[in-house]
PDB file of N, CA and C in Angstrom:
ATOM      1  N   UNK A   1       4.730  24.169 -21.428  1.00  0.00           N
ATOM      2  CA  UNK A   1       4.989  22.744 -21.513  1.00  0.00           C
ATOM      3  C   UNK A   1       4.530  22.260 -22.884  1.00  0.00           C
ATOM      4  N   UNK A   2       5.304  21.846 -23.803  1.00  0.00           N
ATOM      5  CA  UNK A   2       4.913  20.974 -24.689  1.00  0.00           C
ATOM      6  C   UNK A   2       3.909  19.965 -25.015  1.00  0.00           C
ATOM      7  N   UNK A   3       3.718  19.685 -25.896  1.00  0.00           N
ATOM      8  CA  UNK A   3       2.844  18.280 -26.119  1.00  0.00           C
ATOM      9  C   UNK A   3       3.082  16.982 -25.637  1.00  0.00           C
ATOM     10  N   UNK A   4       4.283  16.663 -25.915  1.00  0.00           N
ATOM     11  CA  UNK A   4       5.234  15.467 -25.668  1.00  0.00           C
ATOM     12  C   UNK A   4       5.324  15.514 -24.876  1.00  0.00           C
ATOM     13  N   UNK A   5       5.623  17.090 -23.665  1.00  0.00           N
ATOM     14  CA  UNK A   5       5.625  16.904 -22.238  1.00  0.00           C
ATOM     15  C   UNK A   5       4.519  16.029 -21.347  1.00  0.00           C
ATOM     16  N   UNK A   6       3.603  16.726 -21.786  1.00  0.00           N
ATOM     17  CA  UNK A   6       1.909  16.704 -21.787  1.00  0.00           C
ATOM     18  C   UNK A   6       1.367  15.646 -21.352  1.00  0.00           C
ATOM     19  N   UNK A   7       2.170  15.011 -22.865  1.00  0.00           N
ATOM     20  CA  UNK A   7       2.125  13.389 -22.834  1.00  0.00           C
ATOM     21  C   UNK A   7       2.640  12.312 -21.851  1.00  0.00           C
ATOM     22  N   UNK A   8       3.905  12.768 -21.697  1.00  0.00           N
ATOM     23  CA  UNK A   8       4.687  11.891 -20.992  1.00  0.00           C
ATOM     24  C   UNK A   8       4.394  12.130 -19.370  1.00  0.00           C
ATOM     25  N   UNK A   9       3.627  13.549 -19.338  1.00  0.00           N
ATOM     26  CA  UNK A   9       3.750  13.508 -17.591  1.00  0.00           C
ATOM     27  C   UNK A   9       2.104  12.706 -17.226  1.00  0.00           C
ATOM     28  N   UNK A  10       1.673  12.643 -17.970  1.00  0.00           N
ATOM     29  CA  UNK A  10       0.023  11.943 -18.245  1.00  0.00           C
ATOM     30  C   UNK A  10       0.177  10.227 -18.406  1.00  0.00           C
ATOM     31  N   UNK A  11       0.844   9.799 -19.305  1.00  0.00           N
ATOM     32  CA  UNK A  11       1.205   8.804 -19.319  1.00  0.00           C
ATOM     33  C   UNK A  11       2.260   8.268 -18.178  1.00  0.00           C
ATOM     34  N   UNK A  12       2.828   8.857 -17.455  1.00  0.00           N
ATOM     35  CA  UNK A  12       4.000   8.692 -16.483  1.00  0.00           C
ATOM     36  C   UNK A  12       2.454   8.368 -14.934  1.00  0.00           C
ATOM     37  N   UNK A  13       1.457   9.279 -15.078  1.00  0.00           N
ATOM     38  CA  UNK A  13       0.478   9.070 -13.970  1.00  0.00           C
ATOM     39  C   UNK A  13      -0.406   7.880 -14.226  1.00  0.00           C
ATOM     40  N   UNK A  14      -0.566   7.477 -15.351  1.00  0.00           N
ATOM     41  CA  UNK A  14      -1.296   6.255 -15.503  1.00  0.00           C
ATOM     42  C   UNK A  14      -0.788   5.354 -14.898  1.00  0.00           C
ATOM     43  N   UNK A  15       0.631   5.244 -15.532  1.00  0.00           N
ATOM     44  CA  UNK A  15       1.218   3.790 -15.044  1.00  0.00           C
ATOM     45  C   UNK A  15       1.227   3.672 -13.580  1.00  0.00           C
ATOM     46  N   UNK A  16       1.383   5.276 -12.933  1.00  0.00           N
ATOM     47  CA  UNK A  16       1.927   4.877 -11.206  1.00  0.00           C
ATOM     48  C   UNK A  16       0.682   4.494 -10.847  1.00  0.00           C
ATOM     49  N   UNK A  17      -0.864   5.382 -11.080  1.00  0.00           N
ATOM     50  CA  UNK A  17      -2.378   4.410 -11.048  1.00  0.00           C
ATOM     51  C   UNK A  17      -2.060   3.283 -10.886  1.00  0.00           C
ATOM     52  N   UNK A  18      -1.784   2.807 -12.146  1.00  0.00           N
ATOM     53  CA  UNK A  18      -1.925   1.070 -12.127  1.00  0.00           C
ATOM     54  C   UNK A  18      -1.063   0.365 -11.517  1.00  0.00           C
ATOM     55  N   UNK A  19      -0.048   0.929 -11.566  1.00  0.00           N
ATOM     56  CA  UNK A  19       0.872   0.203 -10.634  1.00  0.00           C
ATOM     57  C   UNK A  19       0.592   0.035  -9.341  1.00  0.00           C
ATOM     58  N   UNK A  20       0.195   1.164  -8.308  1.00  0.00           N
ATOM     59  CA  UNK A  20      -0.715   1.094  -6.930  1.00  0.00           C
ATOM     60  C   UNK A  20      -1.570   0.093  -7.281  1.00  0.00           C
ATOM     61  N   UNK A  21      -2.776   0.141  -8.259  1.00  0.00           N
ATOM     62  CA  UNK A  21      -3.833  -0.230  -7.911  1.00  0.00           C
ATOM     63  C   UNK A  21      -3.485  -1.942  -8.097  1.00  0.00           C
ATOM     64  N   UNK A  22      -2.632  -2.275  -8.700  1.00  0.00           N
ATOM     65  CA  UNK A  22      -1.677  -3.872  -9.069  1.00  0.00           C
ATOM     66  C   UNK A  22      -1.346  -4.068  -7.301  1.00  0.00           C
ATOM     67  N   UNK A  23      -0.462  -2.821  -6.758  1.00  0.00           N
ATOM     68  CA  UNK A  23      -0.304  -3.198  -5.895  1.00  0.00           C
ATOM     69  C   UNK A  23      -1.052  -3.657  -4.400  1.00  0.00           C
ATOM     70  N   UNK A  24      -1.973  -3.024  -4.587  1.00  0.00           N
ATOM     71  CA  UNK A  24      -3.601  -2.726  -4.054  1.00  0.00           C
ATOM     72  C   UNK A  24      -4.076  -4.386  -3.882  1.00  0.00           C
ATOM     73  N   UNK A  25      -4.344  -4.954  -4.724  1.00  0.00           N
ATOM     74  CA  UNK A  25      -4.939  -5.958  -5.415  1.00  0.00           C
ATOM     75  C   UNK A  25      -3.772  -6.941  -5.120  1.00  0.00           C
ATOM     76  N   UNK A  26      -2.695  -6.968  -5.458  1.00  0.00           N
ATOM     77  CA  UNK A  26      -2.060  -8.070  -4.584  1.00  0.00           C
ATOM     78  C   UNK A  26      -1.959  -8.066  -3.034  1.00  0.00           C
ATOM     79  N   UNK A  27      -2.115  -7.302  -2.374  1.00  0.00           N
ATOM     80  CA  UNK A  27      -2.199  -7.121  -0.935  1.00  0.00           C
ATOM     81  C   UNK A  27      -4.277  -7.762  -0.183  1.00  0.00           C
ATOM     82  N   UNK A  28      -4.743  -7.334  -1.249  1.00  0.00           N
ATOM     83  CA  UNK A  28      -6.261  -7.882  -1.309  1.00  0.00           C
ATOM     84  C   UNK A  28      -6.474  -9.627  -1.296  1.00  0.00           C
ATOM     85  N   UNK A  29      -5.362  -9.921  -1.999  1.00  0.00           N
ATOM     86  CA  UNK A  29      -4.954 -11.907  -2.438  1.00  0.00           C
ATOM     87  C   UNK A  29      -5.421 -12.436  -0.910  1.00  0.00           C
ATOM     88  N   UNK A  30      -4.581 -11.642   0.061  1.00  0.00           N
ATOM     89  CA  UNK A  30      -5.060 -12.467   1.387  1.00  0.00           C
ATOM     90  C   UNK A  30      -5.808 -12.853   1.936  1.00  0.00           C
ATOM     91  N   UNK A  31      -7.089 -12.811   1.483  1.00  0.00           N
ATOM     92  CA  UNK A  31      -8.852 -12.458   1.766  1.00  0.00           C
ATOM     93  C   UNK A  31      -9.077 -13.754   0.919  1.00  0.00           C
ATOM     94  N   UNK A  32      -8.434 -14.439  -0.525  1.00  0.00           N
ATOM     95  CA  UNK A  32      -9.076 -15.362  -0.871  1.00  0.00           C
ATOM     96  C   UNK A  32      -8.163 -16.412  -0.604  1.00  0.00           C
ATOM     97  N   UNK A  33      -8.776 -17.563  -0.956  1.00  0.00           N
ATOM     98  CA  UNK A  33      -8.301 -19.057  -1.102  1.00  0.00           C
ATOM     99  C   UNK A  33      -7.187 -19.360  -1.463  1.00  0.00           C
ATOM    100  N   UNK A  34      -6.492 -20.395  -1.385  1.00  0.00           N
ATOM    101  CA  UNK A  34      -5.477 -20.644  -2.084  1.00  0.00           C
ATOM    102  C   UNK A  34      -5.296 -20.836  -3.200  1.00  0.00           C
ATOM    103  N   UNK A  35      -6.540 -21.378  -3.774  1.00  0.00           N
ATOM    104  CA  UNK A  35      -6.494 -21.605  -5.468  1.00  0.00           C
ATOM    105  C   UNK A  35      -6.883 -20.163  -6.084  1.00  0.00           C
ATOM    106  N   UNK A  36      -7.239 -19.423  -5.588  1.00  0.00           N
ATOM    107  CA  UNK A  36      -7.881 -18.453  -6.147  1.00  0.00           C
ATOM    108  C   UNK A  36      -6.950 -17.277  -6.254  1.00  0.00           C
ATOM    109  N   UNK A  37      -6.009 -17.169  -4.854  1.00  0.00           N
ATOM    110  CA  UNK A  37      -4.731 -16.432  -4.738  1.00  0.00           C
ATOM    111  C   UNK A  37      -3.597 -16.555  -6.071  1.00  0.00           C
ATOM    112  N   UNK A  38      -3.757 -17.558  -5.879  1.00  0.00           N
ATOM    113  CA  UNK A  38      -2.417 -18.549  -7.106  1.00  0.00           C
ATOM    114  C   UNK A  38      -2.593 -17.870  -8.081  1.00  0.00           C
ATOM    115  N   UNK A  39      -4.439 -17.893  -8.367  1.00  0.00           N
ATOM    116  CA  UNK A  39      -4.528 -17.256  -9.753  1.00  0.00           C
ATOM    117  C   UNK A  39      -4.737 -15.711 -10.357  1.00  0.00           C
ATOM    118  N   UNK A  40      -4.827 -15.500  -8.794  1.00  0.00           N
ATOM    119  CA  UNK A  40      -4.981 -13.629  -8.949  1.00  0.00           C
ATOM    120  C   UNK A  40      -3.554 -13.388  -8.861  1.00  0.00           C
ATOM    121  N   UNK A  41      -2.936 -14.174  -8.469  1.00  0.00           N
ATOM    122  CA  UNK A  41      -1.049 -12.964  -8.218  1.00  0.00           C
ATOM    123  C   UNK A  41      -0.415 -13.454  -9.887  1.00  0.00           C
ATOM    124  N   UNK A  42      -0.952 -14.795 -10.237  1.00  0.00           N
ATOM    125  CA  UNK A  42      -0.925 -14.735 -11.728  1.00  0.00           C
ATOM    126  C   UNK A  42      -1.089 -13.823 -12.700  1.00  0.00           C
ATOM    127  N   UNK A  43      -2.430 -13.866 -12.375  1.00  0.00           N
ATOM    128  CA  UNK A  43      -3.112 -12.294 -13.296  1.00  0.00           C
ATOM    129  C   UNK A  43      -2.571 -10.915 -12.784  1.00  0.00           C
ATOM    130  N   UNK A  44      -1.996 -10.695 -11.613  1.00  0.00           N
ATOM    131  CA  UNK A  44      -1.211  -9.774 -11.477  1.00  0.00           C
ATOM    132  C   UNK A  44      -0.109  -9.117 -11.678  1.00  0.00           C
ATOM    133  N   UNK A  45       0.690 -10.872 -12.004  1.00  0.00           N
ATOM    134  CA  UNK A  45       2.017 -10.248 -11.769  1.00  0.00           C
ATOM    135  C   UNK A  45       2.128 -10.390 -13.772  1.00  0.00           C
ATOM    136  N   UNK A  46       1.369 -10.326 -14.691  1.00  0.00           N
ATOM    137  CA  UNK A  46       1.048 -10.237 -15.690  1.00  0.00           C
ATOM    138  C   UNK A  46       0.845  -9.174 -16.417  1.00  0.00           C
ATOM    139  N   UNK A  47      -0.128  -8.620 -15.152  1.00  0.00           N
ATOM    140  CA  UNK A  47      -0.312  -7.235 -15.460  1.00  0.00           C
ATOM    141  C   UNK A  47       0.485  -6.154 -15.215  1.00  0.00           C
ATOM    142  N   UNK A  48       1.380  -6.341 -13.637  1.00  0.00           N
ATOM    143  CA  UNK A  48       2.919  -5.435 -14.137  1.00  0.00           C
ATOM    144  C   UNK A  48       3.743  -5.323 -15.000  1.00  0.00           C
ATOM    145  N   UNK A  49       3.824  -6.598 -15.180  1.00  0.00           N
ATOM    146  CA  UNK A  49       4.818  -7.201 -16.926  1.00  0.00           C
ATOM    147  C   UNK A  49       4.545  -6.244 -17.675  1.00  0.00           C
ATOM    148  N   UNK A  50       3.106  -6.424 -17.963  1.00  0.00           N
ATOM    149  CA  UNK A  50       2.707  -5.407 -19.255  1.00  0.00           C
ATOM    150  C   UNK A  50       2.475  -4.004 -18.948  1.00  0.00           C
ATOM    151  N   UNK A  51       2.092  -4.130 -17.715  1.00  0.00           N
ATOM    152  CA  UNK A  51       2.286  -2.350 -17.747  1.00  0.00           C
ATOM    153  C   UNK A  51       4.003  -1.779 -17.216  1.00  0.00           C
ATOM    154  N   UNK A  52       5.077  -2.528 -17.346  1.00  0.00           N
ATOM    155  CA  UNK A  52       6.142  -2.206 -17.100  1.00  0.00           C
ATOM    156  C   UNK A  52       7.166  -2.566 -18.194  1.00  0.00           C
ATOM    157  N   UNK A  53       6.762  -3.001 -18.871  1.00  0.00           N
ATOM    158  CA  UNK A  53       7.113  -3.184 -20.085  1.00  0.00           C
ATOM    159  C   UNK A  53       6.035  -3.807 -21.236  1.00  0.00           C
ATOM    160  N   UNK A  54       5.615  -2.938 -21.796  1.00  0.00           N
ATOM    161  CA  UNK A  54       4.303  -3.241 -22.740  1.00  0.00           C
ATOM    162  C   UNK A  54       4.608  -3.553 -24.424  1.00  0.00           C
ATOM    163  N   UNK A  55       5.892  -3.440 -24.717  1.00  0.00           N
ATOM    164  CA  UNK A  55       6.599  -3.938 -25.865  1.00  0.00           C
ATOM    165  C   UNK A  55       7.328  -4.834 -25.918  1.00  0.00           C
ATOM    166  N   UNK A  56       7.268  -6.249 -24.721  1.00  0.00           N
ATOM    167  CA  UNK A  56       8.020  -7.274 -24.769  1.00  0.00           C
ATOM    168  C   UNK A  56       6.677  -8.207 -24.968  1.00  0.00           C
ATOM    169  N   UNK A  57       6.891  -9.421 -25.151  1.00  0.00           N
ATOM    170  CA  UNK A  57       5.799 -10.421 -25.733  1.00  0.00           C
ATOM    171  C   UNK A  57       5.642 -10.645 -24.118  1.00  0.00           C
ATOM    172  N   UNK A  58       4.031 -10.993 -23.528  1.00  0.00           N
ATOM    173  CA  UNK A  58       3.959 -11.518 -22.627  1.00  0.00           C
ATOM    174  C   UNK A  58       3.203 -13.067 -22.294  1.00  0.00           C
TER     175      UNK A  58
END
């Protein structure tokens, strides 16, 4: 396997990490408040943005 392979199958496991753990964490929202929800699925759905596309302005 290559370098680039290396890379990409390493970098390909990060994102699915974070992506669970995004998904993790929005399923967790239900436990808080309403104001507090609002602002965690904010900060969440922010953080898929950027980890699903990390070269568009967010």
């Amino acid at each position: 396997m290559s370098f680039n392979e290396e890379y990409q199958d390493a970098s390909n496991a990060a994102t699915l990490a974070l992506l669970k753990n995004i998904e993790q964490a929005a399923e967790d929202t239900n436990k808080l408040n309403a104001s507090s929800r609002t602002e965690a699925l904010k900060n969440l759905a922010e953080a898929f943005a950027y980890v699903t596309s990390p070269n568009n302005s967010h």
